[in-house]
Protein backbone atom coordinates (compact mmCIF):
# COMPACT_ATOMS: atom_id res chain seq x y z
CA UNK A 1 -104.29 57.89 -23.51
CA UNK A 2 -101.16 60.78 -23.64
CA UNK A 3 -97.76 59.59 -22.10
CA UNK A 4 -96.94 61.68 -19.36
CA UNK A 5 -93.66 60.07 -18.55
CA UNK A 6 -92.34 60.36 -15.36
CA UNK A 7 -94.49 63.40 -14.51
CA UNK A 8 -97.57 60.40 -14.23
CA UNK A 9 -95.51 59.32 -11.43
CA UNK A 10 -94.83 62.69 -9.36
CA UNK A 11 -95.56 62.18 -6.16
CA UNK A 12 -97.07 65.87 -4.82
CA UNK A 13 -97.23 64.46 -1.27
CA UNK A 14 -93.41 63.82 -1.23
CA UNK A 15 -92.78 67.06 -3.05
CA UNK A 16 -94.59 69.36 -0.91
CA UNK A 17 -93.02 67.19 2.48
CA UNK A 18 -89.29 67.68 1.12
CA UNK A 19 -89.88 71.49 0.49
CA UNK A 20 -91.26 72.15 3.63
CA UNK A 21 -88.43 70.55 5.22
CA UNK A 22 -86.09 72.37 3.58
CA UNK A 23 -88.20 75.68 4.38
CA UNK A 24 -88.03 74.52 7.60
CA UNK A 25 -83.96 73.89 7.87
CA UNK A 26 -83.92 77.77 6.24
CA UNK A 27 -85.85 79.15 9.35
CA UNK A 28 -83.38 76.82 11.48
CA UNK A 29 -80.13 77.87 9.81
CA UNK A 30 -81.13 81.59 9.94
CA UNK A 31 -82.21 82.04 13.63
CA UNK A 32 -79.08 79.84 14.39
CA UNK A 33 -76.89 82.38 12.67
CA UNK A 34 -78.54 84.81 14.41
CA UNK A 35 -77.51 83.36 17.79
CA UNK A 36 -73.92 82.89 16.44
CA UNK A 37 -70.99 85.18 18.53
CA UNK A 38 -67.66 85.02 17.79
CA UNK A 39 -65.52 85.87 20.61
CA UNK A 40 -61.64 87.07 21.08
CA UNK A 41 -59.50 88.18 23.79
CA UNK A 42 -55.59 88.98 24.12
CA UNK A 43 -53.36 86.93 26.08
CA UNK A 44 -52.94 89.69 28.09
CA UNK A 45 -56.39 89.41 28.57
CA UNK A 46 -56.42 93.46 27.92
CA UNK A 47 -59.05 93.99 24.90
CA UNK A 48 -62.08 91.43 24.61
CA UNK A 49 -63.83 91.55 21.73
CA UNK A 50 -67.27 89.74 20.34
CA UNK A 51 -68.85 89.96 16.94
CA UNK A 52 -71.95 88.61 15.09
CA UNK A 53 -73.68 88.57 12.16
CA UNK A 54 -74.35 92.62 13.03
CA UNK A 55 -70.91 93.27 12.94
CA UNK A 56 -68.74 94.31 16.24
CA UNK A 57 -71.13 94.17 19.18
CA UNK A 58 -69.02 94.31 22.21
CA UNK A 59 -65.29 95.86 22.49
CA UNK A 60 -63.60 95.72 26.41
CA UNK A 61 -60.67 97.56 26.92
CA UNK A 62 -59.18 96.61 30.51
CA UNK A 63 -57.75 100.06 32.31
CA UNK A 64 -54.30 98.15 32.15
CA UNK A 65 -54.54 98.67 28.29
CA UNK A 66 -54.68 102.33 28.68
CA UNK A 67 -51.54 102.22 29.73
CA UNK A 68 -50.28 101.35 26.22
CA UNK A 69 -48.98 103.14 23.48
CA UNK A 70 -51.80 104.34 20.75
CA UNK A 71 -50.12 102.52 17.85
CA UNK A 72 -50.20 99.05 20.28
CA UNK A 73 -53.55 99.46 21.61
CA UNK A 74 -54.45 99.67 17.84
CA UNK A 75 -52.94 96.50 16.59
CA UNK A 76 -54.21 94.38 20.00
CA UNK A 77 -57.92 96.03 19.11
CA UNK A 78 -57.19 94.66 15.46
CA UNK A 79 -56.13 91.78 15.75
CA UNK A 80 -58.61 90.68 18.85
CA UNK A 81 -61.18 91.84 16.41
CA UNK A 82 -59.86 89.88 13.51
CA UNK A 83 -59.84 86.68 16.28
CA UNK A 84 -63.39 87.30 16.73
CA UNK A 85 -64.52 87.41 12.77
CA UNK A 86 -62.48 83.97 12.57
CA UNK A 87 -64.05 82.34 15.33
CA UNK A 88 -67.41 83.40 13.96
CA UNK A 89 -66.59 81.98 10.80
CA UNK A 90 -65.79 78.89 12.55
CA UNK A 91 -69.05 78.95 13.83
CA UNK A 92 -70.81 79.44 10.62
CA UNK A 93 -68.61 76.87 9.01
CA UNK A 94 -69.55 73.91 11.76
CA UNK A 95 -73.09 74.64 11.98
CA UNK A 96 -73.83 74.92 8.04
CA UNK A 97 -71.64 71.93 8.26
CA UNK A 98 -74.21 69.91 10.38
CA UNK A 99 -77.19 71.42 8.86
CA UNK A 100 -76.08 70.41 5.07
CA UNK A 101 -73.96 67.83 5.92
CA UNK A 102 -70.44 68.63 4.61
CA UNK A 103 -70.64 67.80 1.18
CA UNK A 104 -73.47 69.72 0.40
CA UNK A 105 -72.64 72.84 3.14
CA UNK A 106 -72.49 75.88 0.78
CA UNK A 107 -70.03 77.64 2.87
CA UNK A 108 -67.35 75.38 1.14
CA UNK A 109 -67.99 77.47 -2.10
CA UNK A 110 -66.64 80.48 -0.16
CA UNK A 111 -63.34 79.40 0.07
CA UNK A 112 -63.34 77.68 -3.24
CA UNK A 113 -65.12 79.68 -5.98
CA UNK A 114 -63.76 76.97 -8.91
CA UNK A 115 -65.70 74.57 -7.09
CA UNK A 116 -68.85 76.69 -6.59
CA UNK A 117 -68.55 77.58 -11.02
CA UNK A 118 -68.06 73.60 -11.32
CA UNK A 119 -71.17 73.76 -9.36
CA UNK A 120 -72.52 75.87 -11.74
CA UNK A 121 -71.47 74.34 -14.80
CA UNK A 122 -72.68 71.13 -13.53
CA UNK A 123 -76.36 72.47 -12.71
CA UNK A 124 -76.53 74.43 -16.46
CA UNK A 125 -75.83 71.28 -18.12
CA UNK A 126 -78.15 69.59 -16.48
CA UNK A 127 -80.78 72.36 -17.47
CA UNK A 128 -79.66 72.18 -20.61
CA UNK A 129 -80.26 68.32 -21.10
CA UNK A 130 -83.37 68.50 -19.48
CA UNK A 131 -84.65 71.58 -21.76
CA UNK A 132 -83.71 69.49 -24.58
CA UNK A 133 -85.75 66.51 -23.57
CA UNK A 134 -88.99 68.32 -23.07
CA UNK A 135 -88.50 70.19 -25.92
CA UNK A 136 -88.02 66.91 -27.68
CA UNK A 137 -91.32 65.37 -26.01
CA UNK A 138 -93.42 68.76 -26.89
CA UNK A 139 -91.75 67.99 -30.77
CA UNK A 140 -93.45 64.37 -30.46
CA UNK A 141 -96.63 65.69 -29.15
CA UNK A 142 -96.77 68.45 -31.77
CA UNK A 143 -96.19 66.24 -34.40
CA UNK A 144 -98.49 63.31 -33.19
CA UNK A 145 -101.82 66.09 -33.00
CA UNK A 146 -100.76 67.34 -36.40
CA UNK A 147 -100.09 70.96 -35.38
């Protein structure tokens, strides 16, 4: 009887039920992120600002804020806006967080690309080992049929 090694013990039950729950934490992670808003305002409370993943959905300018200078308005619009990315990122950050758990939440990579090519590195030498074990096996095979 052929050696299968641990491919004989594979269980497909367990397979399949880990990748559907990981299909199913995709689905949750994306309509999550959709519900996301990040949202800003002044301490004047003059220009309110919220934005998603669609970009900038809402901008508020209070009448008081017409009363400002063009250049001022500009910067309080800019930054407010700027507020609003950051406390979606937040957002992102936390929930990816809890989803992945925060060792594995690939939002860390973002912020640390030598980490995500460690990542990398790690993951193509692991590749590489296995490649070279199954070629190895295939070798055996070959050799034990002769061909």
């Amino acid at each position: 009887m052929q050696d299968f090694g641990d491919f004989a013990n594979l269980d497909i039950d367990k397979l399949l039920k880990t990748a559907e729950e990981q299909f199913s934490r995709v689905e949750e992670v994306q309509k999550t992120m959709a519900e996301l808003v990040g949202r800003a305002k002044d301490e004047d409370g003059l220009v309110t600002a919220e934005y998603t993943s669609a970009g900038l959905t809402m901008l508020e300018l209070h009448p008081k804020a017409m009363r400002l200078g063009s250049g001022e308005l500009a910067d309080k619009v800019k930054a407010v806006v700027q507020e609003a990315t950051a406390d979606l990122q937040r957002q992102v950050n936390e929930t990816m967080g809890e989803m992945f758990g925060e060792d594995e939440n690939p939002m860390k990579f973002i912020s640390n690309p030598d980490a995500a090519l460690e990542q990398v590195k790690n993951a193509e030498a692991a590749y590489n080992r296995t490649f070279e074990d199954v070629m190895g096996e295939l070798d055996k095979i070959r050799r034990r049929l002769d061909l």
